[in-house]
PDB file of N, CA and C in Angstrom:
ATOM      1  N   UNK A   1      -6.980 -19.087 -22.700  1.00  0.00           N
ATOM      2  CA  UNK A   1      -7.349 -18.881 -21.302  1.00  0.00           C
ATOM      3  C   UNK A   1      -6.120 -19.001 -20.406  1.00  0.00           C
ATOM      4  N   UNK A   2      -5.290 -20.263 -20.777  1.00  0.00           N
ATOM      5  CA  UNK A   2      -4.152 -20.447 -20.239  1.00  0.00           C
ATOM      6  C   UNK A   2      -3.333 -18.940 -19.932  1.00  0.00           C
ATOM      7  N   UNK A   3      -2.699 -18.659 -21.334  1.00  0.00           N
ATOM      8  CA  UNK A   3      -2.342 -17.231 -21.313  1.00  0.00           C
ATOM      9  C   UNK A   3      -3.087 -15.888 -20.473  1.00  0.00           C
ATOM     10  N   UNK A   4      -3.962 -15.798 -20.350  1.00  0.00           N
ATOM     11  CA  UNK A   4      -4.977 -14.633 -20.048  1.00  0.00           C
ATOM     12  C   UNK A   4      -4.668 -14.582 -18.643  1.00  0.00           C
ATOM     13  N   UNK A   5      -4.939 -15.876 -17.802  1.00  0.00           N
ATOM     14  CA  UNK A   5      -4.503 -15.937 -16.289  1.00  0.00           C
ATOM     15  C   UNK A   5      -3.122 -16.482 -16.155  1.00  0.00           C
ATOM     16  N   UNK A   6      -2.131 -16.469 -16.651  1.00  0.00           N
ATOM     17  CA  UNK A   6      -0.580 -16.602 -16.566  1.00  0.00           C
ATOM     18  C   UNK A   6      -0.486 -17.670 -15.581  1.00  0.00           C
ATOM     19  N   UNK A   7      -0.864 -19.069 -16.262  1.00  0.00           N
ATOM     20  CA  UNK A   7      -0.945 -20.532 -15.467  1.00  0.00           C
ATOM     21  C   UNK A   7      -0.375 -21.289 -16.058  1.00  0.00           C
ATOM     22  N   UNK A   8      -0.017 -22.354 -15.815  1.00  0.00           N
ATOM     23  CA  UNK A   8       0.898 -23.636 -16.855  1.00  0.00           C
ATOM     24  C   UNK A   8      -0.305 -24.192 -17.417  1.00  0.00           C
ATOM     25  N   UNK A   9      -1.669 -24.618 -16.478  1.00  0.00           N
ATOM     26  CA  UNK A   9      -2.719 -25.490 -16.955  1.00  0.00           C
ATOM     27  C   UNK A   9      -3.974 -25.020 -16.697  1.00  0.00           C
ATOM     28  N   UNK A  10      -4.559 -25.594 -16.684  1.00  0.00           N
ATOM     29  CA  UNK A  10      -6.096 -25.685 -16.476  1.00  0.00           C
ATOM     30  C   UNK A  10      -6.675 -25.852 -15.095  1.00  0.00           C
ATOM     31  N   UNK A  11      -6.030 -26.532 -14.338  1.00  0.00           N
ATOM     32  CA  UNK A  11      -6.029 -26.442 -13.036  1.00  0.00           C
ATOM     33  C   UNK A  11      -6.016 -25.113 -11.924  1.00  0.00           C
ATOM     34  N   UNK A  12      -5.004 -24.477 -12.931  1.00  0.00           N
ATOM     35  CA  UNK A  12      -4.412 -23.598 -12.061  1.00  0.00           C
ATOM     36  C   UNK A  12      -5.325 -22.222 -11.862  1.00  0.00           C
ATOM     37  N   UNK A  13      -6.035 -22.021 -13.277  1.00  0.00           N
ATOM     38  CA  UNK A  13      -7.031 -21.401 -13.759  1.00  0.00           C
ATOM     39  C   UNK A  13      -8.281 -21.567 -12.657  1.00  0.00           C
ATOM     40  N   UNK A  14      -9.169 -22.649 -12.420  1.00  0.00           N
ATOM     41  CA  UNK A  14     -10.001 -23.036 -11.226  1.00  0.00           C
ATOM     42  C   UNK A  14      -8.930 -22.622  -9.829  1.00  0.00           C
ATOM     43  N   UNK A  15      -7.980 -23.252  -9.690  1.00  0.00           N
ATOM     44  CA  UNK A  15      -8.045 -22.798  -7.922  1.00  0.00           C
ATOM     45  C   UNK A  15      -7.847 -21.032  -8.172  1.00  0.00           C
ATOM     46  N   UNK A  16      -7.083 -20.708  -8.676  1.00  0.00           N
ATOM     47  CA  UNK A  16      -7.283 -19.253  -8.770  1.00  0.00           C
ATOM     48  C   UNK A  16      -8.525 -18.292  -8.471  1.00  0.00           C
ATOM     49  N   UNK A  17      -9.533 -19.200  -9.334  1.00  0.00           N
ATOM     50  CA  UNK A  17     -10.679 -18.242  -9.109  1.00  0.00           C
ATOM     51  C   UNK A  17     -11.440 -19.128  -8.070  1.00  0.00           C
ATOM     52  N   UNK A  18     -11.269 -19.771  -7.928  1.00  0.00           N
ATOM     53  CA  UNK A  18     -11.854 -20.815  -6.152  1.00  0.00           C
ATOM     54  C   UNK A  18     -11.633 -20.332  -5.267  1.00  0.00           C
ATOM     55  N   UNK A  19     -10.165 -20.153  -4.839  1.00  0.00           N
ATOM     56  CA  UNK A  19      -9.469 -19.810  -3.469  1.00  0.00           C
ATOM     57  C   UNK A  19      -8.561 -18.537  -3.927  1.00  0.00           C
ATOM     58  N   UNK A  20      -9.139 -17.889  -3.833  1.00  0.00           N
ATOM     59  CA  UNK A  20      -8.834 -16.244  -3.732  1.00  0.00           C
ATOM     60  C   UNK A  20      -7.876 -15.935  -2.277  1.00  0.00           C
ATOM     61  N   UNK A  21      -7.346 -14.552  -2.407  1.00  0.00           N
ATOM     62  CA  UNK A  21      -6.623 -14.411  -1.211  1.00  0.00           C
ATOM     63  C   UNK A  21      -7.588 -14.372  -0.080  1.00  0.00           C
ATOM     64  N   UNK A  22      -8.754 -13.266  -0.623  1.00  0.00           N
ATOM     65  CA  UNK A  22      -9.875 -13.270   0.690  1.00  0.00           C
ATOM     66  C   UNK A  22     -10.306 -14.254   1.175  1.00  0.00           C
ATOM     67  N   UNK A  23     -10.324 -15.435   0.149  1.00  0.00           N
ATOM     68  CA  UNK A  23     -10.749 -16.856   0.819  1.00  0.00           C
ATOM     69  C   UNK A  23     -10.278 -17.069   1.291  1.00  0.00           C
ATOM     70  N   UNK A  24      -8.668 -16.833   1.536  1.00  0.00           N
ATOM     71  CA  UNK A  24      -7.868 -17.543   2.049  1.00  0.00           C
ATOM     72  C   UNK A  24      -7.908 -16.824   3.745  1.00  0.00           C
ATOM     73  N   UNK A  25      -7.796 -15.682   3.819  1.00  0.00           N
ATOM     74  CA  UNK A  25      -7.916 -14.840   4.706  1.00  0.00           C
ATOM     75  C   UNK A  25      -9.218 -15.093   5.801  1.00  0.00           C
ATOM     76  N   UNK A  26     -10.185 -14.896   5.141  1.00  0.00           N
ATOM     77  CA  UNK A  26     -11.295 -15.147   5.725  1.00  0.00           C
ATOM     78  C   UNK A  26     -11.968 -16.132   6.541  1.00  0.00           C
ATOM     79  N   UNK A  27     -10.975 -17.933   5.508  1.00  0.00           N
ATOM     80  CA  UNK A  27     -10.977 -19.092   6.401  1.00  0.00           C
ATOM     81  C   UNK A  27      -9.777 -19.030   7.867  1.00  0.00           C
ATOM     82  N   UNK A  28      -8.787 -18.514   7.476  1.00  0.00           N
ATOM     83  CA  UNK A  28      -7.796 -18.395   8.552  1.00  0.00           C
ATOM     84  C   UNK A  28      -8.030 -17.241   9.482  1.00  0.00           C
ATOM     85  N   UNK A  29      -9.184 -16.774   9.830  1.00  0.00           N
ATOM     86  CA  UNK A  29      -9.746 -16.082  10.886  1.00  0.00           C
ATOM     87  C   UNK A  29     -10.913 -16.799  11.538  1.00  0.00           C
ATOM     88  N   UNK A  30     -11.582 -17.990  10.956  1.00  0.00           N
ATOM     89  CA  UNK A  30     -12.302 -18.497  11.065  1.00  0.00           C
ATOM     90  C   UNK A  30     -11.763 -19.876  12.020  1.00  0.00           C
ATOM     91  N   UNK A  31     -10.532 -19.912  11.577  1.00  0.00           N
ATOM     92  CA  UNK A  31     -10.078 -21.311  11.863  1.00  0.00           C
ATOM     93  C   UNK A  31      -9.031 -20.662  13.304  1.00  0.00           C
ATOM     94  N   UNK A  32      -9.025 -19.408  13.451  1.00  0.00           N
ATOM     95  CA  UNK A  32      -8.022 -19.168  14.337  1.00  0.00           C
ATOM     96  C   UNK A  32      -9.231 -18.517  15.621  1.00  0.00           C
ATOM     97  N   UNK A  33      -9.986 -17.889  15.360  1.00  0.00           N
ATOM     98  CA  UNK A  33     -11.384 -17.911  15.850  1.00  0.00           C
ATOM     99  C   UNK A  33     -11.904 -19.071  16.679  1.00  0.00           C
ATOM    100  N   UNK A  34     -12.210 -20.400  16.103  1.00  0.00           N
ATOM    101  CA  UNK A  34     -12.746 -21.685  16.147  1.00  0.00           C
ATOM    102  C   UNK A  34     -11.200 -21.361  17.718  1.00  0.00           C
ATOM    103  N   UNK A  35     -10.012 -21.955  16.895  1.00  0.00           N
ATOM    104  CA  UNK A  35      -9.025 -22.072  17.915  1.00  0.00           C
ATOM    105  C   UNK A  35      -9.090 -21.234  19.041  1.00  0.00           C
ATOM    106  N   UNK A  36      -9.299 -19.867  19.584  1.00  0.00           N
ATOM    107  CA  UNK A  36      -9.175 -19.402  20.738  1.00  0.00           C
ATOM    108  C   UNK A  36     -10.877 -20.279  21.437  1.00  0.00           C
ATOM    109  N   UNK A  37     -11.850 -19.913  20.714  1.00  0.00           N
ATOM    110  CA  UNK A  37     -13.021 -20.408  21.638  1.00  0.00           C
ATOM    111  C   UNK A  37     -12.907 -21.555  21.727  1.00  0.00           C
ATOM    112  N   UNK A  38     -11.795 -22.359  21.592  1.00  0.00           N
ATOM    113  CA  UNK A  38     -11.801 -24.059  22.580  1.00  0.00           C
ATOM    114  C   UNK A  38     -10.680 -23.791  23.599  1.00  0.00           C
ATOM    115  N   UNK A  39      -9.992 -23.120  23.333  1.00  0.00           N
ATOM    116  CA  UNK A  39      -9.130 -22.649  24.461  1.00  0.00           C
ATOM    117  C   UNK A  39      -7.711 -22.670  23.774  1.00  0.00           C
ATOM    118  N   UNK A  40      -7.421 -23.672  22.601  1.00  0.00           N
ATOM    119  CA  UNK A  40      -6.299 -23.646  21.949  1.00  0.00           C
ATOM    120  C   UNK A  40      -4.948 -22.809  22.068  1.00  0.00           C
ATOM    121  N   UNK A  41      -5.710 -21.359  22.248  1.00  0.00           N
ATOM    122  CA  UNK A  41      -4.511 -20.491  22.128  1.00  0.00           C
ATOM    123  C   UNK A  41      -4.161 -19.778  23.668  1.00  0.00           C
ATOM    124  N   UNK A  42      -4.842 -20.753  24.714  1.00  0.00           N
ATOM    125  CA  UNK A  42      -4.308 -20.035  25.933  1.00  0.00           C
ATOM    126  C   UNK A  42      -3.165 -20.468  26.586  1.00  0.00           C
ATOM    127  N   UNK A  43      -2.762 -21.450  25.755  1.00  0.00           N
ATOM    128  CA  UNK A  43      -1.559 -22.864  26.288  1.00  0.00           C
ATOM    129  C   UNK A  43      -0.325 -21.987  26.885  1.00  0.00           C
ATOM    130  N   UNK A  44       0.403 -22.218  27.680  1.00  0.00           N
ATOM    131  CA  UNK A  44       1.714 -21.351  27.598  1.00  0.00           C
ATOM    132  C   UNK A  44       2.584 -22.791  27.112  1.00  0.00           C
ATOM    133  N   UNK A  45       3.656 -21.868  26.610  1.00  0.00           N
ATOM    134  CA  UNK A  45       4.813 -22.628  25.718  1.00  0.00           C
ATOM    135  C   UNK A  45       5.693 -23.213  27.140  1.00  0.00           C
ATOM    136  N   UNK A  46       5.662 -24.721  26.659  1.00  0.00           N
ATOM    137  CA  UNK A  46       6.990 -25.771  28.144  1.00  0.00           C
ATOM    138  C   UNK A  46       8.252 -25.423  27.440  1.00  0.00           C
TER     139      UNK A  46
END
């Protein structure tokens, strides 16, 4: 299995198929989303 998904361990095998790129994508629109509707991203830079 190790071999098949080109991982050192067993670990690496689970987050792989856990946190996918789309996962990854999908939370960081979510989380940048969340951020404008509190106002987060209207700040101007001091």
């Amino acid at each position: 299995m190790i071999e098949v998904f080109r991982v050192e361990n067993l670990i690496e095998v689970y987050i792989k198929q856990k946190y996918t790129k789309e996962s990854h994508v999908e939370l960081s629109h979510s989380v940048l989303s969340y951020l404008k509707k509190q106002g987060f991203m209207n700040k101007k830079h001091q």
